[in-house]
Protein backbone atom coordinates (compact mmCIF):
# COMPACT_ATOMS: atom_id res chain seq x y z
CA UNK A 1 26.95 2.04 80.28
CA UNK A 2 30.05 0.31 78.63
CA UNK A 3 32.23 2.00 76.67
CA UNK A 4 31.09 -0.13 73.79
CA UNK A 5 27.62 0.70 74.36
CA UNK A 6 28.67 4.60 74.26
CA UNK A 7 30.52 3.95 70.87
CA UNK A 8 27.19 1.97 69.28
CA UNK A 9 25.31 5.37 70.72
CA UNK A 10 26.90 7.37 68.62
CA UNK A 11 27.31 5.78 65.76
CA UNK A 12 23.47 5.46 65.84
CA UNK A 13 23.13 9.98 66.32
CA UNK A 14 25.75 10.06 63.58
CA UNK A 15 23.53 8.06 60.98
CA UNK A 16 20.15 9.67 62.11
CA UNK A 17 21.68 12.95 61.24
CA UNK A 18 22.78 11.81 57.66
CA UNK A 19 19.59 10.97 57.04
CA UNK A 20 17.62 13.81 58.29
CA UNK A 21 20.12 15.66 55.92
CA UNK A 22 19.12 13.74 53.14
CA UNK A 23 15.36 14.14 54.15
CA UNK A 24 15.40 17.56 54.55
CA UNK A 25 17.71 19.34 52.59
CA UNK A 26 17.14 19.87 48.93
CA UNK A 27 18.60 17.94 45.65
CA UNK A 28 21.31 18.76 43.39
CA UNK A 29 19.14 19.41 40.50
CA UNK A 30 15.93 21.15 41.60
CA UNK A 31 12.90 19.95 39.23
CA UNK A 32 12.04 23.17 36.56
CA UNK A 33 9.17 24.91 36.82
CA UNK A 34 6.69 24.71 34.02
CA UNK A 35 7.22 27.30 31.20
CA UNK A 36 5.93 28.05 27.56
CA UNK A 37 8.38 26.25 25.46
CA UNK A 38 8.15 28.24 22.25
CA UNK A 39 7.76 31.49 23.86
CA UNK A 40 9.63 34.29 21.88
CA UNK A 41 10.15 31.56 18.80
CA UNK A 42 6.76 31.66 17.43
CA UNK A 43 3.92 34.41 16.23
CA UNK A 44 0.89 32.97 14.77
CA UNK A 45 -0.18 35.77 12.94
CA UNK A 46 3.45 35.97 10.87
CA UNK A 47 3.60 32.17 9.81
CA UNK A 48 3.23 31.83 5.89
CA UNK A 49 4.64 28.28 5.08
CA UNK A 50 3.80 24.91 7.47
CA UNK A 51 5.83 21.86 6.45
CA UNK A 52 5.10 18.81 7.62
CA UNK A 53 6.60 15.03 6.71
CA UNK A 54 5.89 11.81 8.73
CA UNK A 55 7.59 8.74 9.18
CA UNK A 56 6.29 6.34 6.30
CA UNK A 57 7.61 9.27 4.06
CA UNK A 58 4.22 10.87 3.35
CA UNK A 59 4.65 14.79 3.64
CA UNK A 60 2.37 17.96 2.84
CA UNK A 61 3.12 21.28 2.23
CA UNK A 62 0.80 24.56 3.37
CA UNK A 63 0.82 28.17 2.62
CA UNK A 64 -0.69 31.02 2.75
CA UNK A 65 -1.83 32.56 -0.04
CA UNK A 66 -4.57 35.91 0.15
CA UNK A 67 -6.50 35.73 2.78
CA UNK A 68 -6.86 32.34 3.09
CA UNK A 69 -4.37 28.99 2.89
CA UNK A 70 -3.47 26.31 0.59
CA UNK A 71 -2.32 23.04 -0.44
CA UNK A 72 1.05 23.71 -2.22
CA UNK A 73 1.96 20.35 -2.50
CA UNK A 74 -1.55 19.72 -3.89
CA UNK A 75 -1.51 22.61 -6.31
CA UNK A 76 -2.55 25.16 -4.46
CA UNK A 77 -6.34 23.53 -3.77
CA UNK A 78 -7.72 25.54 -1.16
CA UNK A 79 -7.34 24.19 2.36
CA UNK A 80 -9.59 24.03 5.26
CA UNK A 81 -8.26 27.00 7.42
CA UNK A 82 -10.06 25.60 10.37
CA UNK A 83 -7.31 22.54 10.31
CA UNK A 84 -4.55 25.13 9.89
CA UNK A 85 -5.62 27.02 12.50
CA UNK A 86 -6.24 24.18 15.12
CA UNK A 87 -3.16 23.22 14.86
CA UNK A 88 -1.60 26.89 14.87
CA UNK A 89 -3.51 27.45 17.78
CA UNK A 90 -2.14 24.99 19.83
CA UNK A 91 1.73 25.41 19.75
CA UNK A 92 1.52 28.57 21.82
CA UNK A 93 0.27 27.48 24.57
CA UNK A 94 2.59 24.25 25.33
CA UNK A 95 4.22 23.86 28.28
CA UNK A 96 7.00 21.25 30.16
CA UNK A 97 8.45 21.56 32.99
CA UNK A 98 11.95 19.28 33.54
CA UNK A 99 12.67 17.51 30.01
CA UNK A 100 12.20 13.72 30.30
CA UNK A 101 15.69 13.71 29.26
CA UNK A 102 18.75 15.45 27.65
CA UNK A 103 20.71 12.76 26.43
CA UNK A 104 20.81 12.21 22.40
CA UNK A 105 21.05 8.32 22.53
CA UNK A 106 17.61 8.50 23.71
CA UNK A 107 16.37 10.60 20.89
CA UNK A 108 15.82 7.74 18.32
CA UNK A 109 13.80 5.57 21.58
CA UNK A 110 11.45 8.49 21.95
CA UNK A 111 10.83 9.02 17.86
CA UNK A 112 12.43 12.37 17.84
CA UNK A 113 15.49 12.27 16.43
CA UNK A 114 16.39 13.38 12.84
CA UNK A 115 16.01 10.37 11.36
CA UNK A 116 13.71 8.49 13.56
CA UNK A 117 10.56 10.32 14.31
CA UNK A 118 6.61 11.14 14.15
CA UNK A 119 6.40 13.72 12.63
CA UNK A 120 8.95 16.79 11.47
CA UNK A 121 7.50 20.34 11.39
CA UNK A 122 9.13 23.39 9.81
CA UNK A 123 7.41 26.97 9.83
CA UNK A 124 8.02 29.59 8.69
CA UNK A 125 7.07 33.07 9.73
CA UNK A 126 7.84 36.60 8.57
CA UNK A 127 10.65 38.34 10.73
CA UNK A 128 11.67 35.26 12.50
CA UNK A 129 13.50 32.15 12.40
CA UNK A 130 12.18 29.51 10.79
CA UNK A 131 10.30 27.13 13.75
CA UNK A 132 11.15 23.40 13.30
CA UNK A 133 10.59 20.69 15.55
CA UNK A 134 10.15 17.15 16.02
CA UNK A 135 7.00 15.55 17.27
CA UNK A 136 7.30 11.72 18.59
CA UNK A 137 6.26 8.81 20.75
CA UNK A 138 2.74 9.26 23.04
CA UNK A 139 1.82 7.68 25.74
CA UNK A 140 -1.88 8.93 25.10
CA UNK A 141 -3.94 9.99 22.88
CA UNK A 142 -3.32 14.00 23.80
CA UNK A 143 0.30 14.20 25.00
CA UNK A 144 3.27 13.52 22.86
CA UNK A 145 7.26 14.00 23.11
CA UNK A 146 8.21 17.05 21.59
CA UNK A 147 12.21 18.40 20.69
CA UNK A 148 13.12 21.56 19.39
CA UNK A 149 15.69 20.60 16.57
CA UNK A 150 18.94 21.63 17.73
CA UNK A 151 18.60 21.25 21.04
CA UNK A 152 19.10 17.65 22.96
CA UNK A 153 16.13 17.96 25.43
CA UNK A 154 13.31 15.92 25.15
CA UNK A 155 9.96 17.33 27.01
CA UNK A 156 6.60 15.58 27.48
CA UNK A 157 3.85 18.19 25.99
CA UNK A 158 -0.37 17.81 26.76
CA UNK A 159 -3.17 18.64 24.38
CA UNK A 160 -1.22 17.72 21.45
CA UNK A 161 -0.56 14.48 19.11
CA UNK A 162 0.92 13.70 16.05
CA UNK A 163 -2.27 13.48 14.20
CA UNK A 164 -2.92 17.14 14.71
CA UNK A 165 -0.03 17.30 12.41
CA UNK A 166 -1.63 14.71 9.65
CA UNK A 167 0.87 14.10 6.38
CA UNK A 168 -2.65 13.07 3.83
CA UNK A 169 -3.64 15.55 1.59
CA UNK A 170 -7.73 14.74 3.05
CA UNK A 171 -6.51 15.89 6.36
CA UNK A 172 -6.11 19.29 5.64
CA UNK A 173 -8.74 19.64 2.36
CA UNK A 174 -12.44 18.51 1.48
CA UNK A 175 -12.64 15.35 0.47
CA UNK A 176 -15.23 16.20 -0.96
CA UNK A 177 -14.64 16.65 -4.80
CA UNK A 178 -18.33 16.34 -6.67
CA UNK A 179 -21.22 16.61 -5.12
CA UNK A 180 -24.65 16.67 -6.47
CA UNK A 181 -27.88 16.91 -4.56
CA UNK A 182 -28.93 12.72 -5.40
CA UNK A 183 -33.24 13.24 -5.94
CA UNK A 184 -32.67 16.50 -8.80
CA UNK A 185 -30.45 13.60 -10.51
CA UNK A 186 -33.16 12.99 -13.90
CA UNK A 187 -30.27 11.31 -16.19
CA UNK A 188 -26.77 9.44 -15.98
CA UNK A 189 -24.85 8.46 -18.97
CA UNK A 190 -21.62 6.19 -18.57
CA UNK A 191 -18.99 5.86 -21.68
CA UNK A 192 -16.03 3.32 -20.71
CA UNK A 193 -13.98 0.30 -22.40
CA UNK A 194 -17.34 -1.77 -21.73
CA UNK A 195 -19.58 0.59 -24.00
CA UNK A 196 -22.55 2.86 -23.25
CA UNK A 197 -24.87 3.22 -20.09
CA UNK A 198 -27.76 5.83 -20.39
CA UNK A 199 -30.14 6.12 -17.38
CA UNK A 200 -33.27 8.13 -17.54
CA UNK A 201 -35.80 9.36 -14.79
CA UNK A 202 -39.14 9.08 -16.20
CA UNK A 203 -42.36 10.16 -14.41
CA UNK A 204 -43.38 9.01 -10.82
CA UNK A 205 -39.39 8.93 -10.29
CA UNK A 206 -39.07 5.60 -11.99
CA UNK A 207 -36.27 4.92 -13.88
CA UNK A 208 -35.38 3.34 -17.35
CA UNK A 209 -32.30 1.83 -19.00
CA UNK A 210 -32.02 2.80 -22.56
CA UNK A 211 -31.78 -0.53 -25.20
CA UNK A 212 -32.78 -2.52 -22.11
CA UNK A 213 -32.05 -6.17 -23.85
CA UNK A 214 -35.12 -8.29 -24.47
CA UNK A 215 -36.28 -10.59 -21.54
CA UNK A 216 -34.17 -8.71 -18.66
CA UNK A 217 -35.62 -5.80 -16.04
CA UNK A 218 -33.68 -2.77 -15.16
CA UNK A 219 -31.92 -3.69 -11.96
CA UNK A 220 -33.05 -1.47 -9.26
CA UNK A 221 -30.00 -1.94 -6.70
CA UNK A 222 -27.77 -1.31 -9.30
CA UNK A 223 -29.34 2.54 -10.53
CA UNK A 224 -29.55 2.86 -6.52
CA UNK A 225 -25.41 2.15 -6.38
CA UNK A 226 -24.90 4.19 -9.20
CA UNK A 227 -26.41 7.11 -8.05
CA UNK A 228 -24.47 6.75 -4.83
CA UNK A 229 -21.64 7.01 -6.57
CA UNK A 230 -22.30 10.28 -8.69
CA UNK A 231 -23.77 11.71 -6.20
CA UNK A 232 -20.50 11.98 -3.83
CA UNK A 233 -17.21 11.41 -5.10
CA UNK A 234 -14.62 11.83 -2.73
CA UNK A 235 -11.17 12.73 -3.68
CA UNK A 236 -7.72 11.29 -2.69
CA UNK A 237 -5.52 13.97 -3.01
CA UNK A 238 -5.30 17.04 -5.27
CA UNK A 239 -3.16 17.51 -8.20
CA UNK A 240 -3.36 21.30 -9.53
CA UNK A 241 -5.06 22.82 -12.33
CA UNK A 242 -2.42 21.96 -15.15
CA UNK A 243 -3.66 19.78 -17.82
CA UNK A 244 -0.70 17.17 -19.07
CA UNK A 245 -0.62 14.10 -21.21
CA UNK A 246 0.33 11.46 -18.88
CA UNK A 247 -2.97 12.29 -16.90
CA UNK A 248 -4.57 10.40 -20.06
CA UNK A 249 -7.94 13.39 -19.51
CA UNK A 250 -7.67 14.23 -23.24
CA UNK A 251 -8.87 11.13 -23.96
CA UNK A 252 -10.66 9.78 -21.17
CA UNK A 253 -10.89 6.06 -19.78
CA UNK A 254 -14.54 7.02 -19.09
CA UNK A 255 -16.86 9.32 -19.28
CA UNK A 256 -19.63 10.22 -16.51
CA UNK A 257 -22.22 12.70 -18.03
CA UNK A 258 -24.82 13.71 -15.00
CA UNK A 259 -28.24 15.53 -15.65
CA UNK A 260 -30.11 17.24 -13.52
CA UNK A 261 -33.17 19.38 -12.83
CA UNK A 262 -32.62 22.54 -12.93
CA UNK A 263 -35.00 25.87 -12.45
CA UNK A 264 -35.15 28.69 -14.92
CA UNK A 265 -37.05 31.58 -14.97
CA UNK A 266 -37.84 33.99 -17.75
CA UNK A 267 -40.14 31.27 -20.16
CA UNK A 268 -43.28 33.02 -20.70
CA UNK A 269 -46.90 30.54 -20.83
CA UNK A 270 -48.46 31.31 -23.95
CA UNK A 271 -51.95 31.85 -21.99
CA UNK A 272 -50.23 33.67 -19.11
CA UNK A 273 -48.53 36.99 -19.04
CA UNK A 274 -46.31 35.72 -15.58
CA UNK A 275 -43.35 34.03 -15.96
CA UNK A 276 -42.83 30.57 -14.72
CA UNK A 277 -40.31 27.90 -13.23
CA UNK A 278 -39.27 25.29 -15.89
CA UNK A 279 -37.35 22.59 -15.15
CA UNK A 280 -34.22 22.53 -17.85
CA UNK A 281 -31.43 19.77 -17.43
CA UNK A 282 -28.25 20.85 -16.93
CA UNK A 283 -24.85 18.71 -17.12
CA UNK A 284 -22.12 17.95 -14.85
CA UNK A 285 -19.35 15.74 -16.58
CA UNK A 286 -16.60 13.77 -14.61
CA UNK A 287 -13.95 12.27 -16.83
CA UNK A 288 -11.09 9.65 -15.48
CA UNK A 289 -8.02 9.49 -17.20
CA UNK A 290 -4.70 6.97 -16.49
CA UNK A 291 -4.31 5.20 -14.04
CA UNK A 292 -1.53 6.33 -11.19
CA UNK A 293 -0.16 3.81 -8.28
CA UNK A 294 -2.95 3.08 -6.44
CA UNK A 295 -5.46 6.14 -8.04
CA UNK A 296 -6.99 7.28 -11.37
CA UNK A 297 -6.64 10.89 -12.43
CA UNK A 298 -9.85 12.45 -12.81
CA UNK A 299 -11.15 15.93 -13.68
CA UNK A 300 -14.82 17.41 -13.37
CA UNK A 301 -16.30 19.90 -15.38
CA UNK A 302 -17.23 21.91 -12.43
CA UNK A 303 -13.57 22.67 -10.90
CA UNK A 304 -10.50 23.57 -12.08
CA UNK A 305 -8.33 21.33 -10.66
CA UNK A 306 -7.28 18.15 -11.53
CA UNK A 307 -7.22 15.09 -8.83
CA UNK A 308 -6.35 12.09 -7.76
CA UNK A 309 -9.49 8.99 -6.97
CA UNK A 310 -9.16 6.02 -5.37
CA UNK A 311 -9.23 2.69 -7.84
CA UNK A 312 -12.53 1.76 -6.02
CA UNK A 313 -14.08 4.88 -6.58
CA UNK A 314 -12.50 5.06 -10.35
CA UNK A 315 -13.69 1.61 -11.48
CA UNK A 316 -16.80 2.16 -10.08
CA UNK A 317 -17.48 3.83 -13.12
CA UNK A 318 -14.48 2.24 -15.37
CA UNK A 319 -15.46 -1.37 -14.92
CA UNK A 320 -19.28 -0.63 -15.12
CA UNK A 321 -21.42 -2.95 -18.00
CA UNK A 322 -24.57 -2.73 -19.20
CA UNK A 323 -25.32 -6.24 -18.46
CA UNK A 324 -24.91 -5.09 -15.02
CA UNK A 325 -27.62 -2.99 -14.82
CA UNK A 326 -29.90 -5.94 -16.23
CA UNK A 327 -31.83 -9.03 -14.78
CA UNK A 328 -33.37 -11.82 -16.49
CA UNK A 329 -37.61 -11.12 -15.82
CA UNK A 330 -39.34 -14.07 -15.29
CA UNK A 331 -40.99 -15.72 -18.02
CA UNK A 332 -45.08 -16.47 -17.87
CA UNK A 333 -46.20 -19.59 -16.16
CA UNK A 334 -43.24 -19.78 -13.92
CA UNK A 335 -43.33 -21.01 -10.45
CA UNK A 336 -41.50 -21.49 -7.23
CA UNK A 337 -40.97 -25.08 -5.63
CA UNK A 338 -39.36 -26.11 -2.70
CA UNK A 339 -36.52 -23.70 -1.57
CA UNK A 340 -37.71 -20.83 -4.32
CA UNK A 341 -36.44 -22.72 -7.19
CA UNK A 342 -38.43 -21.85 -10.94
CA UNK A 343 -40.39 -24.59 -12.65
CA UNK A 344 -42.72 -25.08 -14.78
CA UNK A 345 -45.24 -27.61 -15.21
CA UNK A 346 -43.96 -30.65 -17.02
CA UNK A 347 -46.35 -33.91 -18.49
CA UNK A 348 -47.03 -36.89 -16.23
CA UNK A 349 -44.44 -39.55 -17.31
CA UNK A 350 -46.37 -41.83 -20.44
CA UNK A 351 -48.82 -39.54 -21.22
CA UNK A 352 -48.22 -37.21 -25.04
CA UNK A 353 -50.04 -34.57 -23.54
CA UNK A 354 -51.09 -32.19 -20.40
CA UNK A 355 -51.15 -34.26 -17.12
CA UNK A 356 -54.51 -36.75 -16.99
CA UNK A 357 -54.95 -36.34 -20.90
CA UNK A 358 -54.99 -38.79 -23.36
CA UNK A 359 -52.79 -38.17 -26.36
């Protein structure tokens, strides 16, 4: 072997030693283990106050108040504590291992910087610091970046989105506002701009427009809509339970005046000595006052609070005619022709009289 050859040799041993080093011997920065994140900084049991604002500069506002939570940015209307809870109930138990990075430059990238982000969350709990964090990008459906504000490091979290954390009122109350079992409706009366609509139930469940105008039919799809529409009204957000004049429900835009059957007891037959069920109407009113952005304020007789209704559902009721209710019956001796169109028979051409007689 040439001296060159030996020199080649071991250069070769040198470089398959460098890299078994590399192979075998650990990193610089060894990858963390997984660990509870908010460990220590949060106890479920002692939060009273959840704020949360999102990125299109929506926010809502929870708290606890008795035993139970509410909207305070709503008024106090009562929340669902099954949403509060959910989301409560998940913070615990998140864990990240190595953050997916430290640097603040990336913050605004990942939507979690203080000005940039999903969602910002502040809670606060008695006898600790108040929890607030930042809740950003996803690259699924469950898992979302999450930063502790105050601290630079980003960490990739599972089993948690931004939507848990939803910034509309309806994600964390009923939507549901009025609600009135739809067959023991027996009467609907609607006062707007437009004038008077007053809907009876007669027997056999059939029902009848009052001052139906001569030659028209009550228009069964439209009593169907209608009663839709009492039947369920769906609010957009709460307001509270404070009565003031620029909610216009002093003197309302309209008027929706619901009847229905009702059971009492305690009427005595005059033949019987037993009492017995009698049906006795009882009224629900809804009234809708000014109009607000995109919404009508609207109150109902059977809560305290005042809301907030979509313009479809408000002009449902606000836009609503008489004539709309109506349709033209179809006179005697009417036909159809070709394609459904209504004719009536007309003389043959030359003749003063019926077709094939003589004038």
């Amino acid at each position: 072997m040439t001296r060159l050859n030996r020199w080649l040799l071991g250069l070769l041993l040198v470089q398959l030693v460098a890299l078994c080093a590399v192979w075998l011997l650990p990193s610089g920065s060894p990858a963390e283990k997984p660990r509870k994140l908010l460990e220590g900084k949060l106890d479920v049991a002692a939060v009273t106050r959840i704020r949360i604002a999102g990125n299109d500069g929506k926010s809502v506002e929870l708290k606890k108040k008795d035993a139970g939570w509410v909207l305070a940015s709503g008024g106090d209307y009562p929340a669902l504590g099954n949403k509060v809870s959910e989301l409560l109930g998940k913070l615990p138990g998140l864990v990240a291992g190595s953050p997916v990075t430290g640097k603040p430059d990336h913050h605004r990238a990942l939507e979690v910087a203080a000005d940039t982000f999903q969602r910002e969350v502040r809670i606060e709990q008695t006898g600790k610091p108040e929890l607030h964090f930042y809740l950003g990008s996803s690259s699924g459906l469950k898992d979302v970046h999450f930063r502790l504000a105050g601290e630079n490091a980003v960490y990739m979290v599972k089993d948690l989105s931004a939507w848990d954390a939803g910034t509309a009122p309806t994600d964390w109350v009923s939507a549901e506002y009025l609600k009135v079992e739809r067959d023991a409706i027996v009467g609907l009366t609607i006062q707007n701009a437009e004038g008077q609509i007053e809907l009876s139930k007669g027997e056999g469940g059939k029902w009848a427009l009052t001052d139906l105008a001569e030659g028209t039919k009550l228009k069964d799809s439209e009593v169907e809509s209608l009663l839709g529409a009492v039947s369920a009204v769906s609010l957009q957000e709460p307001v509270g339970t404070k009565l003031e004049a620029a909610q216009g429900l002093e003197k309302p835009a309209a008027t929706v005046t619901i009847l229905i059957k009702a059971e009492k007891k305690g009427e005595a037959k005059a033949d019987k000595n037993e009492d017995k069920p009698v049906a006795v109407p009882a009224a629900k009113r809804l009234f809708i006052g000014a109009k607000a952005g995109d919404a009508y304020f609207a109150k109902s007789e059977t809560s305290p609070y005042v809301v907030k209704l979509s313009s479809w559902t408000a002009e449902t009721f606000l836009k609503k005619r008489k004539a709309d209710l109506e349709e033209k019956e179809k006179k005697e001796g009417e036909t159809k022709g070709e394609g459904g169109a209504e004719h009536q028979a007309e003389p043959v051409p030359g003749l003063g009289g019926p077709a094939g007689v003589e004038p």
